[in-house]
PDB file of N, CA and C in Angstrom:
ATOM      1  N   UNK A   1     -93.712  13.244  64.606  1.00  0.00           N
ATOM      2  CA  UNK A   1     -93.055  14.090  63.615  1.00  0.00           C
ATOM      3  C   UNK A   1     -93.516  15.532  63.868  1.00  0.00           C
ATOM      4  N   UNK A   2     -92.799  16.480  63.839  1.00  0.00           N
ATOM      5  CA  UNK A   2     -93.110  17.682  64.400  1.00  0.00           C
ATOM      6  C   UNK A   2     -93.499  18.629  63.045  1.00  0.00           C
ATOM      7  N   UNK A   3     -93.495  19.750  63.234  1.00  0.00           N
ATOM      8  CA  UNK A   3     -94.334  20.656  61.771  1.00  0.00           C
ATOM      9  C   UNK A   3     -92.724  20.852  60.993  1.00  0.00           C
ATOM     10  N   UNK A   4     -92.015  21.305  61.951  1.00  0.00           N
ATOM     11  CA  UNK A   4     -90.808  21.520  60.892  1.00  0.00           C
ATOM     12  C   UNK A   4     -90.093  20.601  59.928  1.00  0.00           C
ATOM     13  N   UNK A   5     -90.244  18.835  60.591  1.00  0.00           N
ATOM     14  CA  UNK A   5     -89.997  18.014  60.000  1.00  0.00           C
ATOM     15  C   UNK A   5     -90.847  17.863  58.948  1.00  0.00           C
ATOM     16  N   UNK A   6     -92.140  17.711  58.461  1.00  0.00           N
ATOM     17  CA  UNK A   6     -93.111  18.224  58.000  1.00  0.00           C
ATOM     18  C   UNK A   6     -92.819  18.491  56.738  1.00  0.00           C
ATOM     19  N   UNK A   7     -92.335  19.756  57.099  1.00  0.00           N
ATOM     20  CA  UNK A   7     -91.897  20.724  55.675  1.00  0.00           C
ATOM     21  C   UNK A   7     -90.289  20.642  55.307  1.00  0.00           C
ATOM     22  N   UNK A   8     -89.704  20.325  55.973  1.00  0.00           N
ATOM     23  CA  UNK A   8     -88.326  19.469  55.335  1.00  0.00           C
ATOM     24  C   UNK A   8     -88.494  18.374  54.474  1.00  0.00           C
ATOM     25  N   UNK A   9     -89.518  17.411  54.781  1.00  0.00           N
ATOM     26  CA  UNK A   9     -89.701  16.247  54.024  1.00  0.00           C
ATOM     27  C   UNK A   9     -90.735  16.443  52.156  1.00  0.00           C
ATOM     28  N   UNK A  10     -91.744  17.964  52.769  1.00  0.00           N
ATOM     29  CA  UNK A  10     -92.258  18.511  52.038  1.00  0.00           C
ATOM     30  C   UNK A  10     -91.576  18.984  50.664  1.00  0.00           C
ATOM     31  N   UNK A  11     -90.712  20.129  51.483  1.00  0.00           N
ATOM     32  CA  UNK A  11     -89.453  20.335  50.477  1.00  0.00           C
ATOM     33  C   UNK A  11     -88.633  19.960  49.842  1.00  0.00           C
ATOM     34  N   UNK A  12     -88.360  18.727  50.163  1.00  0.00           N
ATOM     35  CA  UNK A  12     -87.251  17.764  49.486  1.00  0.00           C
ATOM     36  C   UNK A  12     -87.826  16.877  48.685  1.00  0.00           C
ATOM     37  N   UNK A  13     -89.183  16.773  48.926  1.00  0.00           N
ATOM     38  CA  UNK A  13     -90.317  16.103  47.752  1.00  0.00           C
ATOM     39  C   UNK A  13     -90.588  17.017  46.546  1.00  0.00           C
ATOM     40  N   UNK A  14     -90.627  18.030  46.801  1.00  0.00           N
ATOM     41  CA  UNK A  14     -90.682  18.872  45.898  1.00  0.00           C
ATOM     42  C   UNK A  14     -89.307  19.274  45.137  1.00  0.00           C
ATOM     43  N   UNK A  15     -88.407  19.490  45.426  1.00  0.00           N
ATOM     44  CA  UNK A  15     -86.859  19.282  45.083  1.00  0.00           C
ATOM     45  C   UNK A  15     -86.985  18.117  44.050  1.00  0.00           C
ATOM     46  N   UNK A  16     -86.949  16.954  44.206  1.00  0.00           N
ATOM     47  CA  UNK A  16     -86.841  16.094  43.790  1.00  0.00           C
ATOM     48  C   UNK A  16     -87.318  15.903  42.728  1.00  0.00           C
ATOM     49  N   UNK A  17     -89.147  15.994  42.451  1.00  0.00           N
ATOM     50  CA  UNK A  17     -90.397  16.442  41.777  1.00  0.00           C
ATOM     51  C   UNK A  17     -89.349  17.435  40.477  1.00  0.00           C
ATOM     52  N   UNK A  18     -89.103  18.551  41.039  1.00  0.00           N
ATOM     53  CA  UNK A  18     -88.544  19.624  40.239  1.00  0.00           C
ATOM     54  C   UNK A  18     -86.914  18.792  39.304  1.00  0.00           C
ATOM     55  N   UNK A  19     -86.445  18.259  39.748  1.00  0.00           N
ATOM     56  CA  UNK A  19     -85.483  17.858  39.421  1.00  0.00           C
ATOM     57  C   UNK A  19     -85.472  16.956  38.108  1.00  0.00           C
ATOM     58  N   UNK A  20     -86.640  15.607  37.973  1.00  0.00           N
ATOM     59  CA  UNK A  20     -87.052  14.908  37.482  1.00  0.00           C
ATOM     60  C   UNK A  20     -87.713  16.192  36.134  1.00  0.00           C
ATOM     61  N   UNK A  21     -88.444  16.756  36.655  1.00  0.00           N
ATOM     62  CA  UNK A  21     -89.145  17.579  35.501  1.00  0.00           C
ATOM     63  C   UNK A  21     -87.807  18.180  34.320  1.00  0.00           C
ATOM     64  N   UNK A  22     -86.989  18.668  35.535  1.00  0.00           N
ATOM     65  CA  UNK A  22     -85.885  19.257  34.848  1.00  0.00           C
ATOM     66  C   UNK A  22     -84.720  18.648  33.626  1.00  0.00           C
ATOM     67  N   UNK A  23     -84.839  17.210  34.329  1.00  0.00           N
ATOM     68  CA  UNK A  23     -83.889  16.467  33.461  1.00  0.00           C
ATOM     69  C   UNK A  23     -84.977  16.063  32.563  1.00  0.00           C
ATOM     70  N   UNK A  24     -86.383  15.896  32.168  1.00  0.00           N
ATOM     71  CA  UNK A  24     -87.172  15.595  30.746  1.00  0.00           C
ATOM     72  C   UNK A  24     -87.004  16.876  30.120  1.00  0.00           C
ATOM     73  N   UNK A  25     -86.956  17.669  30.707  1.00  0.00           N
ATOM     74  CA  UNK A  25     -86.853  19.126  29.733  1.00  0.00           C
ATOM     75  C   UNK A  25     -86.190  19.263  28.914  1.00  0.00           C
ATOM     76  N   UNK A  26     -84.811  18.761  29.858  1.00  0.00           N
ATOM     77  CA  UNK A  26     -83.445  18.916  29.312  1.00  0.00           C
ATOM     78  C   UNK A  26     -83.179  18.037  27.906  1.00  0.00           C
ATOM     79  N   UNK A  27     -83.789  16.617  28.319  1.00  0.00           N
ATOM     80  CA  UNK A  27     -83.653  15.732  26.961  1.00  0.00           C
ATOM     81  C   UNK A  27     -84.243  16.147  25.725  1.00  0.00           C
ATOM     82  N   UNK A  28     -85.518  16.693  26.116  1.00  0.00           N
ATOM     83  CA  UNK A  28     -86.283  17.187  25.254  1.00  0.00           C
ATOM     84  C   UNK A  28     -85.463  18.179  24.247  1.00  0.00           C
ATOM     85  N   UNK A  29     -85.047  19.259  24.833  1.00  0.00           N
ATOM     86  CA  UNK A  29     -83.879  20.786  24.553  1.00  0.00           C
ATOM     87  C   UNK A  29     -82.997  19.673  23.659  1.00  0.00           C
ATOM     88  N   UNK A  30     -81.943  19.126  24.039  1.00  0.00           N
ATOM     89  CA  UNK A  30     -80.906  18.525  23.478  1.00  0.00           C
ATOM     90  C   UNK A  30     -81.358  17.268  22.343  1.00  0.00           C
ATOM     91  N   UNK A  31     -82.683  16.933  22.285  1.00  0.00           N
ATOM     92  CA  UNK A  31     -82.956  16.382  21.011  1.00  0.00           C
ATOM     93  C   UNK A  31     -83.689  17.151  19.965  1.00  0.00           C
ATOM     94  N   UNK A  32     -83.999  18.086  20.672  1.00  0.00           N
ATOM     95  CA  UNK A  32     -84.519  19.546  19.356  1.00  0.00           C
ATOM     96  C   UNK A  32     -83.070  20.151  18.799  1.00  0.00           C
ATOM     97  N   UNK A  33     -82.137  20.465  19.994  1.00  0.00           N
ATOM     98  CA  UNK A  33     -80.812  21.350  19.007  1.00  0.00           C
ATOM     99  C   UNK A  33     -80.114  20.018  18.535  1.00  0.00           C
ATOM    100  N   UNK A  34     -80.051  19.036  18.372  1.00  0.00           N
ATOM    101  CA  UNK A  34     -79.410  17.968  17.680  1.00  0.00           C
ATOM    102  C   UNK A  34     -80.140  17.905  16.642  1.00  0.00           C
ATOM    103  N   UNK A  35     -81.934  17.820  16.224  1.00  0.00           N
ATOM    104  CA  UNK A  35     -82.684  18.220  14.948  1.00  0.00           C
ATOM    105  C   UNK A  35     -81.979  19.330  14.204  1.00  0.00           C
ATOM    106  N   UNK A  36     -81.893  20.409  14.926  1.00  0.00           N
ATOM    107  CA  UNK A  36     -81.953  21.614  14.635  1.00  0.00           C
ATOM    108  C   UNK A  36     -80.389  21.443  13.887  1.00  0.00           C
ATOM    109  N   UNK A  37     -79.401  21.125  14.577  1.00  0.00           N
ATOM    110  CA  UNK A  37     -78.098  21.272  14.283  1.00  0.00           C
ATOM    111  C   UNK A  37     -77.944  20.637  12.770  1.00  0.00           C
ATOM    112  N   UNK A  38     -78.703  19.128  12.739  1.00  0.00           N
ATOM    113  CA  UNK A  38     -78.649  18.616  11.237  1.00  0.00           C
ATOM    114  C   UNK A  38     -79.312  19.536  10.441  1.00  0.00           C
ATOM    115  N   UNK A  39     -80.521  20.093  10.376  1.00  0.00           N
ATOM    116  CA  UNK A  39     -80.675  20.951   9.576  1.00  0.00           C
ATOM    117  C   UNK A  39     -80.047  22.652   9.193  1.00  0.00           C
ATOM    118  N   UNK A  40     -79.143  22.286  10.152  1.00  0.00           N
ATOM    119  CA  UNK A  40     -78.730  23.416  10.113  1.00  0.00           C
ATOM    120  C   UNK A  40     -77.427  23.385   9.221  1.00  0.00           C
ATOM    121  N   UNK A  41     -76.594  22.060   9.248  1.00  0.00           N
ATOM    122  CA  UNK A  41     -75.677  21.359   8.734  1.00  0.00           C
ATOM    123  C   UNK A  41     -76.125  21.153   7.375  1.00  0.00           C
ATOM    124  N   UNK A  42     -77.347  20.603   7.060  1.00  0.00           N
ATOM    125  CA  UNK A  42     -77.830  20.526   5.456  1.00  0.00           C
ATOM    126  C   UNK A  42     -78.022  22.001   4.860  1.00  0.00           C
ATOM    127  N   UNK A  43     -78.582  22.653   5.500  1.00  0.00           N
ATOM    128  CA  UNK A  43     -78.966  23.876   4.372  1.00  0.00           C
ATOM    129  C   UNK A  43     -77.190  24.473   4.416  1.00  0.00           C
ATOM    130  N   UNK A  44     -76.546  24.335   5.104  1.00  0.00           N
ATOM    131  CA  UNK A  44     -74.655  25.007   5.132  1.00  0.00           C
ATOM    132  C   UNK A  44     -74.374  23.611   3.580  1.00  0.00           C
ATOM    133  N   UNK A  45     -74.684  22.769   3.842  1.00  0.00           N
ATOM    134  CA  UNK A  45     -74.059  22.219   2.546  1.00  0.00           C
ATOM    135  C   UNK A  45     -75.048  22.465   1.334  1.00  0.00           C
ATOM    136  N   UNK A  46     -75.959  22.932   1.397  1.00  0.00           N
ATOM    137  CA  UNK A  46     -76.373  23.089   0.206  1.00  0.00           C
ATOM    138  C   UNK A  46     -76.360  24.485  -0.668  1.00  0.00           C
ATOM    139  N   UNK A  47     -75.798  25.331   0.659  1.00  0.00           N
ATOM    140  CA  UNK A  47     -74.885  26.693   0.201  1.00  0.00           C
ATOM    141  C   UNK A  47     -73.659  26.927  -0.179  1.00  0.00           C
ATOM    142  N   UNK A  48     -73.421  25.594  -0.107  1.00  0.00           N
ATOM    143  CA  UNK A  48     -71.652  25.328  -0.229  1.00  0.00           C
ATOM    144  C   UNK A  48     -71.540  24.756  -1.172  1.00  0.00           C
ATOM    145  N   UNK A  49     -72.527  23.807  -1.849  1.00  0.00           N
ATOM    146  CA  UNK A  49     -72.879  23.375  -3.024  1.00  0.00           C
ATOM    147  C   UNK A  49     -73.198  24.447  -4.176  1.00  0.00           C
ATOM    148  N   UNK A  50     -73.957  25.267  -3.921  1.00  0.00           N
ATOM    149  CA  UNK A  50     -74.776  26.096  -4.874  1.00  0.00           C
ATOM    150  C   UNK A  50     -73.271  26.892  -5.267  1.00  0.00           C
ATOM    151  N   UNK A  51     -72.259  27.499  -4.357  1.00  0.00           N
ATOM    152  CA  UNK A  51     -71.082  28.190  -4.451  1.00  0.00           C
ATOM    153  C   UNK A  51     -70.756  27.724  -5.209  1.00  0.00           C
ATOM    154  N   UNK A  52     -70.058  26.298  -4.879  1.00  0.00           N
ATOM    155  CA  UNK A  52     -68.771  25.862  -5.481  1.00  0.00           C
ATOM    156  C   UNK A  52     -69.810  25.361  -7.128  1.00  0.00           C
ATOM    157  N   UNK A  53     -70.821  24.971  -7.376  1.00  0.00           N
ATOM    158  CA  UNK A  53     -71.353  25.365  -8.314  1.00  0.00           C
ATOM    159  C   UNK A  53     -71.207  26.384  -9.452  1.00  0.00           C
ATOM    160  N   UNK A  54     -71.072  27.467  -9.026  1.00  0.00           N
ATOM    161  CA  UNK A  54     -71.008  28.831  -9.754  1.00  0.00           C
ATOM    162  C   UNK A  54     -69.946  29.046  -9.499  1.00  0.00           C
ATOM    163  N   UNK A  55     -68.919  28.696  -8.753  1.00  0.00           N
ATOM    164  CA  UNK A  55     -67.497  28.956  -8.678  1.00  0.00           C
ATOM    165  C   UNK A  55     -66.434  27.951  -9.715  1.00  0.00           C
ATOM    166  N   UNK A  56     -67.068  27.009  -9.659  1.00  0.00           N
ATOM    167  CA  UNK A  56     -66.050  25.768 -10.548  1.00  0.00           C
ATOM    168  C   UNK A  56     -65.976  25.969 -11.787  1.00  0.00           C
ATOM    169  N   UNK A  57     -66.940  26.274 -12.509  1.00  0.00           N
ATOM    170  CA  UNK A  57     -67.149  26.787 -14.105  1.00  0.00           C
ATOM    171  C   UNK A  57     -66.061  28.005 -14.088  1.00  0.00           C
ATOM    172  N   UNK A  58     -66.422  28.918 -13.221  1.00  0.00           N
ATOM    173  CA  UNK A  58     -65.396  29.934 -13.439  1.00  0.00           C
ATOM    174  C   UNK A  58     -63.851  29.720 -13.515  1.00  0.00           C
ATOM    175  N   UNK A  59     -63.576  29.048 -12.392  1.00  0.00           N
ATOM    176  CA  UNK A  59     -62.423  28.277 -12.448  1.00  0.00           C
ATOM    177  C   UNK A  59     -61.648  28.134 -13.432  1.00  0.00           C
ATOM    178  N   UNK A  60     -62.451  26.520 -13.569  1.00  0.00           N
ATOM    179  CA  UNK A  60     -62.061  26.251 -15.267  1.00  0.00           C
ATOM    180  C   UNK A  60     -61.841  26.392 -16.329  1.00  0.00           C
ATOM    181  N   UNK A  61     -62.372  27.664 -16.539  1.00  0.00           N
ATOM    182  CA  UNK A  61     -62.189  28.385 -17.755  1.00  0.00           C
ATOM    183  C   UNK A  61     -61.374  29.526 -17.560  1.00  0.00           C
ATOM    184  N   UNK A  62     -60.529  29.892 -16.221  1.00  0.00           N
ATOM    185  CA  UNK A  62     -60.265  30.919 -16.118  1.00  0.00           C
ATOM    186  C   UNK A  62     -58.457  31.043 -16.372  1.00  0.00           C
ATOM    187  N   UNK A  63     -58.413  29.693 -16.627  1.00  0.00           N
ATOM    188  CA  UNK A  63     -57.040  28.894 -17.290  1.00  0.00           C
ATOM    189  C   UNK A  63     -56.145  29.414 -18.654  1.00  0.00           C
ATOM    190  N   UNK A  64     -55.576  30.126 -18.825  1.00  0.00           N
ATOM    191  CA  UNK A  64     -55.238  30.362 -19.944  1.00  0.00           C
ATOM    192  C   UNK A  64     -55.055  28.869 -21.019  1.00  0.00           C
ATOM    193  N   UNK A  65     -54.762  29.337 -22.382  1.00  0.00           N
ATOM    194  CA  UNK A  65     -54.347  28.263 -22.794  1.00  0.00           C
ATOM    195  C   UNK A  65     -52.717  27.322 -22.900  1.00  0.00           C
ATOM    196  N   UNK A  66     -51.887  28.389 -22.497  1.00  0.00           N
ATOM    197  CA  UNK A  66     -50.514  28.283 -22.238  1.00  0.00           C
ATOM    198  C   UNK A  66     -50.511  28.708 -20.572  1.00  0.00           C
ATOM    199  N   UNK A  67     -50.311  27.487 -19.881  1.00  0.00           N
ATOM    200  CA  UNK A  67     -50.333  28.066 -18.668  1.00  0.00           C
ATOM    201  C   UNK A  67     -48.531  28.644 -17.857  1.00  0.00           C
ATOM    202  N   UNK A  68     -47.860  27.558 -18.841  1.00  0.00           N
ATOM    203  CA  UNK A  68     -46.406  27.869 -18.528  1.00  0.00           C
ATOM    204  C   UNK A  68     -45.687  28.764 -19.530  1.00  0.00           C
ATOM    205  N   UNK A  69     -44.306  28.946 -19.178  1.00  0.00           N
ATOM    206  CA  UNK A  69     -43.702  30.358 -20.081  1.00  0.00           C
ATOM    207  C   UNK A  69     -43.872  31.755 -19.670  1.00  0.00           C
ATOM    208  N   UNK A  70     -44.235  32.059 -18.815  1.00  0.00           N
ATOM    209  CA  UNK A  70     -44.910  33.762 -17.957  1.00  0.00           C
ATOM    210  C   UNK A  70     -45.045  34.463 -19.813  1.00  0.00           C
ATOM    211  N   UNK A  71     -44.285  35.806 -19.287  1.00  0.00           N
ATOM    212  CA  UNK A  71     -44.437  36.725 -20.801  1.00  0.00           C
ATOM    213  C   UNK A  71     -44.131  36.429 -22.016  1.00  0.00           C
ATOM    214  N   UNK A  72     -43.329  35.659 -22.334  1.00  0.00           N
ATOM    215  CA  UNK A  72     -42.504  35.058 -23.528  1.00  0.00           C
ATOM    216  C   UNK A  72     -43.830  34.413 -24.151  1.00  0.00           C
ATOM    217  N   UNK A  73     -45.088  34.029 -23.788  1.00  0.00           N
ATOM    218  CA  UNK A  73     -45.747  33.395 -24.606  1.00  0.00           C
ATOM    219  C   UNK A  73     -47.125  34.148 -24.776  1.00  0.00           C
ATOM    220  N   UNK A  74     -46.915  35.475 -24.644  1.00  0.00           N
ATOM    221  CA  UNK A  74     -48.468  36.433 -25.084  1.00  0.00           C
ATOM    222  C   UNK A  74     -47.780  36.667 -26.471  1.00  0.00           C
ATOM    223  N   UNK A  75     -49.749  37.062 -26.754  1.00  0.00           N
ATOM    224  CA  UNK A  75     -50.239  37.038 -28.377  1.00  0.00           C
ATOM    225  C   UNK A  75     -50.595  38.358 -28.339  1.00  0.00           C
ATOM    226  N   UNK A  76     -49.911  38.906 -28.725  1.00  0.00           N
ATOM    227  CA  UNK A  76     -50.583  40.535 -29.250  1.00  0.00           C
ATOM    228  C   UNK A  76     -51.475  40.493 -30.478  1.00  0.00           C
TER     229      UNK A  76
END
Protein backbone atom coordinates (compact mmCIF):
# COMPACT_ATOMS: atom_id res chain seq x y z
CA UNK A 1 0.00 0.00 0.00
CA UNK A 2 1.68 3.13 -0.94
CA UNK A 3 1.49 6.66 1.25
CA UNK A 4 -1.11 8.09 -1.03
CA UNK A 5 -3.32 5.14 -0.62
CA UNK A 6 -2.71 5.69 3.00
CA UNK A 7 -4.37 8.90 3.18
CA UNK A 8 -7.26 8.16 0.82
CA UNK A 9 -8.30 5.41 3.13
CA UNK A 10 -7.40 7.94 6.03
CA UNK A 11 -9.74 10.42 4.61
CA UNK A 12 -12.62 8.51 3.89
CA UNK A 13 -12.41 7.22 7.55
CA UNK A 14 -12.66 10.38 8.62
CA UNK A 15 -15.54 11.39 6.13
CA UNK A 16 -17.44 8.79 7.36
CA UNK A 17 -16.51 9.43 11.31
CA UNK A 18 -17.82 13.10 10.41
CA UNK A 19 -20.87 11.98 8.81
CA UNK A 20 -22.16 9.67 11.63
CA UNK A 21 -21.43 12.62 14.12
CA UNK A 22 -23.45 14.72 11.79
CA UNK A 23 -26.55 12.72 11.51
CA UNK A 24 -26.67 12.45 15.85
CA UNK A 25 -26.52 16.14 15.76
CA UNK A 26 -29.04 16.39 13.43
CA UNK A 27 -31.55 14.12 15.49
CA UNK A 28 -30.65 15.79 18.38
CA UNK A 29 -31.58 19.63 16.49
CA UNK A 30 -34.92 18.12 15.18
CA UNK A 31 -36.03 16.70 18.59
CA UNK A 32 -35.25 20.06 20.40
CA UNK A 33 -37.30 22.22 17.53
CA UNK A 34 -40.16 19.59 17.74
CA UNK A 35 -39.96 20.39 21.93
CA UNK A 36 -39.61 23.76 21.10
CA UNK A 37 -42.41 23.91 18.41
CA UNK A 38 -45.03 22.32 21.10
CA UNK A 39 -44.22 24.87 23.38
CA UNK A 40 -44.33 27.20 21.21
CA UNK A 41 -47.87 25.99 20.01
CA UNK A 42 -49.09 26.05 23.83
CA UNK A 43 -48.12 29.45 24.93
CA UNK A 44 -49.97 30.67 20.98
CA UNK A 45 -53.03 28.92 22.52
CA UNK A 46 -52.97 30.27 25.65
CA UNK A 47 -52.82 33.81 24.02
CA UNK A 48 -55.59 32.96 21.99
CA UNK A 49 -57.40 31.90 24.95
CA UNK A 50 -56.68 34.88 27.19
CA UNK A 51 -58.09 37.06 23.80
CA UNK A 52 -60.99 35.41 22.99
CA UNK A 53 -61.52 35.61 26.81
CA UNK A 54 -61.72 39.37 26.98
CA UNK A 55 -63.14 39.47 23.59
CA UNK A 56 -66.35 37.19 24.08
CA UNK A 57 -67.88 39.19 27.02
CA UNK A 58 -67.56 42.11 24.83
CA UNK A 59 -69.24 40.50 22.15
CA UNK A 60 -72.09 39.53 23.91
CA UNK A 61 -73.13 42.32 25.27
CA UNK A 62 -72.42 44.37 22.43
CA UNK A 63 -75.91 43.13 20.96
CA UNK A 64 -78.49 45.53 21.04
CA UNK A 65 -81.72 44.55 22.42
CA UNK A 66 -83.75 44.74 19.13
CA UNK A 67 -81.39 43.42 16.78
CA UNK A 68 -83.84 43.55 13.71
CA UNK A 69 -85.90 46.65 12.26
CA UNK A 70 -82.59 49.07 11.40
CA UNK A 71 -84.02 52.81 12.41
CA UNK A 72 -87.69 52.29 12.86
CA UNK A 73 -86.90 50.77 16.25
CA UNK A 74 -84.60 53.53 18.23
CA UNK A 75 -85.64 54.99 21.57
CA UNK A 76 -84.98 58.53 21.90
Amino acid sequence: MSVVQGWVYFFLAVSVISLGISLTFTREVVIALKEGAKDFVKRQYKIMAAILGLLLPTFAYAQPEHAAGGEGNLVL
